[in-house]
Protein backbone atom coordinates (compact mmCIF):
# COMPACT_ATOMS: atom_id res chain seq x y z
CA UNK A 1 96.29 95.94 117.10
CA UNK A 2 95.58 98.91 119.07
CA UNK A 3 97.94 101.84 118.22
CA UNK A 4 99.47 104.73 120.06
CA UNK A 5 99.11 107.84 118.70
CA UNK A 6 101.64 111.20 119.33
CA UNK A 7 100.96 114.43 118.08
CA UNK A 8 98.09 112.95 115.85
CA UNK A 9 100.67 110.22 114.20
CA UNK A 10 99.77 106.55 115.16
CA UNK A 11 102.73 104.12 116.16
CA UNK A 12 102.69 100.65 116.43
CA UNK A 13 103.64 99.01 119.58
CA UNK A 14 104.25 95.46 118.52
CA UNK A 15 108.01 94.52 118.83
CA UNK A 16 110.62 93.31 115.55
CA UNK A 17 108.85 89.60 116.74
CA UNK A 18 105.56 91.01 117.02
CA UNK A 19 105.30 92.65 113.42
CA UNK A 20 106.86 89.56 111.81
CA UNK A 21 103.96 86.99 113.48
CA UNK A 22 101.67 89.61 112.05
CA UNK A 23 102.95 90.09 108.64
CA UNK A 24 103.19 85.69 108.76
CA UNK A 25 99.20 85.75 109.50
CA UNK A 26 98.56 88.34 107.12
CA UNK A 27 100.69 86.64 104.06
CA UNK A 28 98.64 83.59 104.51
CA UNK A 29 95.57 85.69 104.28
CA UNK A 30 96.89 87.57 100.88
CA UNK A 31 96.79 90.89 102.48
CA UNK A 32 99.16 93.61 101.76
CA UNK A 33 101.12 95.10 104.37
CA UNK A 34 103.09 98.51 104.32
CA UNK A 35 105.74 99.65 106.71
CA UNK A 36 106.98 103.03 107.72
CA UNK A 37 109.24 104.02 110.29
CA UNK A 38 108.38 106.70 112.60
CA UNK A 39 110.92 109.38 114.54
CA UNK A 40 110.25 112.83 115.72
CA UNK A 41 111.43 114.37 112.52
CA UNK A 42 108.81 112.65 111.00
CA UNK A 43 106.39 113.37 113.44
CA UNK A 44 106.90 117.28 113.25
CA UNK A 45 107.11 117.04 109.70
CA UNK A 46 103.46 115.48 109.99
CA UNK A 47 101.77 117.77 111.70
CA UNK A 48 102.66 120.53 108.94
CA UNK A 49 102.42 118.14 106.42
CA UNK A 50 98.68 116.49 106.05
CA UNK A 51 100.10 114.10 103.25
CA UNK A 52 102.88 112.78 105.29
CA UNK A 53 100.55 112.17 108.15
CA UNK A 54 98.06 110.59 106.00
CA UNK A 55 101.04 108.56 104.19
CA UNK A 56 101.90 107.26 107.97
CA UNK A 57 98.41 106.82 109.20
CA UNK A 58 97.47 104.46 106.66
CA UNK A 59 100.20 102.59 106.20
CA UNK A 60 99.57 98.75 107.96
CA UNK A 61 103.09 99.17 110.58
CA UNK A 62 104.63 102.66 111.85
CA UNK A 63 107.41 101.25 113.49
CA UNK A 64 108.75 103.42 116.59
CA UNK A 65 112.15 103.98 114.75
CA UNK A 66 113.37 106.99 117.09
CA UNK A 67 114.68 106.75 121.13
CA UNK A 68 111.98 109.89 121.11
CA UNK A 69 109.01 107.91 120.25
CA UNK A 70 110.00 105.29 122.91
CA UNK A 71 110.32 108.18 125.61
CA UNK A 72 106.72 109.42 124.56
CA UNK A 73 105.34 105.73 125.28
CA UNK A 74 107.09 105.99 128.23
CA UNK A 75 106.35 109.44 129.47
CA UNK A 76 102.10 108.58 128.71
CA UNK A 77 102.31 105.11 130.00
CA UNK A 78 102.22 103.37 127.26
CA UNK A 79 103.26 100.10 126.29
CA UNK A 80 106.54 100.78 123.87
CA UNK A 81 109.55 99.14 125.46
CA UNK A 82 112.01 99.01 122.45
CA UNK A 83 112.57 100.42 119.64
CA UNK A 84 112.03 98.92 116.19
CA UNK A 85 114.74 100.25 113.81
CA UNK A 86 114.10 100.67 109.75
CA UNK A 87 117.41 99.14 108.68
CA UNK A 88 116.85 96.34 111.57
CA UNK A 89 113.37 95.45 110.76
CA UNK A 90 114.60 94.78 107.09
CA UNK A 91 116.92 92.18 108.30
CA UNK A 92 114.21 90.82 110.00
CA UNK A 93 111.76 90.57 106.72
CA UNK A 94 115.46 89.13 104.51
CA UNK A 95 116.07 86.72 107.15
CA UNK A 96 112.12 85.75 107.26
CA UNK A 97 111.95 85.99 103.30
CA UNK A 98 115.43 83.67 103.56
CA UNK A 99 113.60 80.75 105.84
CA UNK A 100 110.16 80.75 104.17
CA UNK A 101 111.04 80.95 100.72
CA UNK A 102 109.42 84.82 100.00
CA UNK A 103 111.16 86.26 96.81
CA UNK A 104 112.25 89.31 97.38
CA UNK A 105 112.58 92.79 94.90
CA UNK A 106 115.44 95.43 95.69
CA UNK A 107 114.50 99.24 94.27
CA UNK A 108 116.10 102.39 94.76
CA UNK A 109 119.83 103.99 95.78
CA UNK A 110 122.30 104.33 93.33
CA UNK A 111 123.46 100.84 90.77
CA UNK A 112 126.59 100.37 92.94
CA UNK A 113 124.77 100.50 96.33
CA UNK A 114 121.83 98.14 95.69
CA UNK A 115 123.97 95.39 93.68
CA UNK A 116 126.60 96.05 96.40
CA UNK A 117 123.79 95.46 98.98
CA UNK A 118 122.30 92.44 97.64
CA UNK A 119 125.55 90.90 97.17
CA UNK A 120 126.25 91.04 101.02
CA UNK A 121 122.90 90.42 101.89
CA UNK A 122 122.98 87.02 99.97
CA UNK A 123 126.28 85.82 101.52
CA UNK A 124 124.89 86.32 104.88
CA UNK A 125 121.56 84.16 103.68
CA UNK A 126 122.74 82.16 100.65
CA UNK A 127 119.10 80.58 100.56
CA UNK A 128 117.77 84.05 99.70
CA UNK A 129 115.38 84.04 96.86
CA UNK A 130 116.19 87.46 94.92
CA UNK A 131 113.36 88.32 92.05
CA UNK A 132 115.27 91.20 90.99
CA UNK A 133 116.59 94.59 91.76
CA UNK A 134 116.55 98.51 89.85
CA UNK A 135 118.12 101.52 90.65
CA UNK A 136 116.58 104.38 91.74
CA UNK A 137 117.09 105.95 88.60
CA UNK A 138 114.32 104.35 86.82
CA UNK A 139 112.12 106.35 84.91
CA UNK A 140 109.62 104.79 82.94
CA UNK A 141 107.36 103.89 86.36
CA UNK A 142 105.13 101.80 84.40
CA UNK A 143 108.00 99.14 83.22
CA UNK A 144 109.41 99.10 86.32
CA UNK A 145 105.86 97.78 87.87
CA UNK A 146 105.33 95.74 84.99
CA UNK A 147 109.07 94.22 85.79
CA UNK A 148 108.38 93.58 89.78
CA UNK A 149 105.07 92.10 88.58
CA UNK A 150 106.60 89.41 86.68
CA UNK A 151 109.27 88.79 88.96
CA UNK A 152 107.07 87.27 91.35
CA UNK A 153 108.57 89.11 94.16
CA UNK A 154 106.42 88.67 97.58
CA UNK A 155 108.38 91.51 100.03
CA UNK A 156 109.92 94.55 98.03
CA UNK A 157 112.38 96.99 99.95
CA UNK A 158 111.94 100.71 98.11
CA UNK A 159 114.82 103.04 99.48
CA UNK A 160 114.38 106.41 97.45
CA UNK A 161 114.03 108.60 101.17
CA UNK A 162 111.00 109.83 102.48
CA UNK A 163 108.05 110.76 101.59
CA UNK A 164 108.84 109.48 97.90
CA UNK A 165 109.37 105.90 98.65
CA UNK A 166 105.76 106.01 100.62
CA UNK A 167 104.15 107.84 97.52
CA UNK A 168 105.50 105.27 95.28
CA UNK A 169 103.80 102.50 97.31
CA UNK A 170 101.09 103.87 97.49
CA UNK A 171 100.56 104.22 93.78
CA UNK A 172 101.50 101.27 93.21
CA UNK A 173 100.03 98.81 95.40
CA UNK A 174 97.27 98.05 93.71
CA UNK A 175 99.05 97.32 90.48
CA UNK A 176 101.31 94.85 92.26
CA UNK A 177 98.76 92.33 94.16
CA UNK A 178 101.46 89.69 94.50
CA UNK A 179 103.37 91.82 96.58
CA UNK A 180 102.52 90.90 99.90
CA UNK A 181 104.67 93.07 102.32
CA UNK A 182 106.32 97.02 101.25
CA UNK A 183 109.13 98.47 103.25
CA UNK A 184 110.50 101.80 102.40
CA UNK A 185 113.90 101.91 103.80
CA UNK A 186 115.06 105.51 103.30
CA UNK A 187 119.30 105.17 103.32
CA UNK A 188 119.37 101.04 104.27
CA UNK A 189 120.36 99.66 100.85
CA UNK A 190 123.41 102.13 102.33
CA UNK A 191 124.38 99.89 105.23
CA UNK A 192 123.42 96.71 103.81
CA UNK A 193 126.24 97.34 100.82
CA UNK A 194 128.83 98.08 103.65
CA UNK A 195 129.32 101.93 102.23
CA UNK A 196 127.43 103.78 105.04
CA UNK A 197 128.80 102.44 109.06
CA UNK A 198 126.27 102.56 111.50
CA UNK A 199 127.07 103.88 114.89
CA UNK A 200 128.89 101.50 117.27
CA UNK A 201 126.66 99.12 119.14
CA UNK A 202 127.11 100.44 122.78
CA UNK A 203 124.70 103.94 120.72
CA UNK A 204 122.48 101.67 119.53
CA UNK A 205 121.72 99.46 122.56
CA UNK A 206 120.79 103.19 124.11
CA UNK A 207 119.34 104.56 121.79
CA UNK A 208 122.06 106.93 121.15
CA UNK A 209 122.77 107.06 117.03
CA UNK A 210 121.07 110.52 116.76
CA UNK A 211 124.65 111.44 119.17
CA UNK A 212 126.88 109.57 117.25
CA UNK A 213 125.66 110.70 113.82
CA UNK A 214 125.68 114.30 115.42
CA UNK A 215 129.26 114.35 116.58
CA UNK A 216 130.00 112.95 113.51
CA UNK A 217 128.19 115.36 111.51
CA UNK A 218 127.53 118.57 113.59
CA UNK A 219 125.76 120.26 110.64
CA UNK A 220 122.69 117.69 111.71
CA UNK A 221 121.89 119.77 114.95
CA UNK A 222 119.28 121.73 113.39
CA UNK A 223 117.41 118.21 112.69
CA UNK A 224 118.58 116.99 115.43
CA UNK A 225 116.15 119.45 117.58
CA UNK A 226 113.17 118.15 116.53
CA UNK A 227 113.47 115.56 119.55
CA UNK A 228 112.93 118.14 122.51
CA UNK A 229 110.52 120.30 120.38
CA UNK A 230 108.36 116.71 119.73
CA UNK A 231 109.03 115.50 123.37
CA UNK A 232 107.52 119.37 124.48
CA UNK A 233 104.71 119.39 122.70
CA UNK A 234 103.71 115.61 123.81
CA UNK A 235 104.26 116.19 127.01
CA UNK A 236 101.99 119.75 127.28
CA UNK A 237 99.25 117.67 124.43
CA UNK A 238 100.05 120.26 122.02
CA UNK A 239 100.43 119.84 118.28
């Protein structure tokens, strides 16, 4: 897979279909896989941040998660044509989990989110195979790895926000080699459980939720700059 890279941060270009074929192939082969989604927040935050960029770098997927990443393909020609949402691509690993029989481990958010969650997700796809869930108020680290270890869980979704849930996989990959595919998920357990909307679908068919959530929340247009300030500095190859 050859990857773009913006501001020194590689992106994947493979699409939600794309990423699922690969993670398939590379099940069958017993390798791990690790996804991270990748906006211009993140981005910016990389380049002052050598651990983040490192965290993204390495990771197996960096889904193009923001409408900014997309215009950066677009703007150097290359071959991004859609964007591959966190929150969307994990409905596309439940509903492949759901059809090929992959159990599945739930950590992070608060108790009433993730049971919440799970509860919806499993009435949308009753044939779900759930190995377990915790909060994301465990402590002891060590029992909860010992706990998704006997599970048997094959995909696990960590949602304790970024860069934590990418630290914790990264830990603790090696200690859970029947784990085949890690997703950190930031604020999805969220919308799964119904608590948190997501903007209306005419936004996100235009890559517009960064407006919504702004007019909803004006306090967010301090983040919210990071998209012409990352869009800048692609365009004029500056870091």
């Amino acid at each position: 897979m050859v990857k773009e890279t913006y501001l020194g941060v590689d992106v994947s270009p493979l699409s939600y279909e794309g990423i699922i074929n690969e993670v398939k192939s590379r099940m069958a082969r017993k390798e791990q896989s690790t996804i991270i989604a990748v906006n211009p927040e993140k981005v910016i935050t990389a380049n002052r941040d050598p651990q983040v960029k490192t965290l993204i770098n390495e990771s197996t997927f960096q889904i193009p998660d923001g409408v900014g990443v997309l215009l950066a393909s677009k703007l150097k020609g290359g071959k991004i044509t859609s964007r591959v949402t966190g929150v969307d691509m994990m409905g596309r690993l439940l509903d492949f989990a759901a059809s090929n029989g992959h159990p599945v481990y739930f950590y992070g958010a608060k108790e009433e989110v993730v049971t919440k969650a799970i509860s919806e997700i499993q009435k949308d796809r009753p044939s779900i195979k759930v190995a377990g869930y915790t909060n994301g108020y465990e402590k002891d680290e060590v029992a909860l790895v010992n706990r998704i270890y006997a599970s048997g869980a094959e995909i696990i979704f960590v949602a304790l926000g970024s860069p934590k849930q990418e630290l914790w996989i990264k830990r603790n990959m090696i200690n859970l080699p029947n784990v085949l595919v890690f997703q950190g998920v930031g604020g999805s357990f969220d919308v799964f459980s119904g608590m948190v909307k997501r903007a209306p679908a005419f936004f996100r068919k235009f890559g517009l939720e960064w407006l919504y959530r702004l007019a909803s929340n004006p306090s967010r247009i301090k983040r919210q700059l990071n998209l012409p300030i990352f869009l800048w500095r692609v365009l004029v190859g500056k870091k």
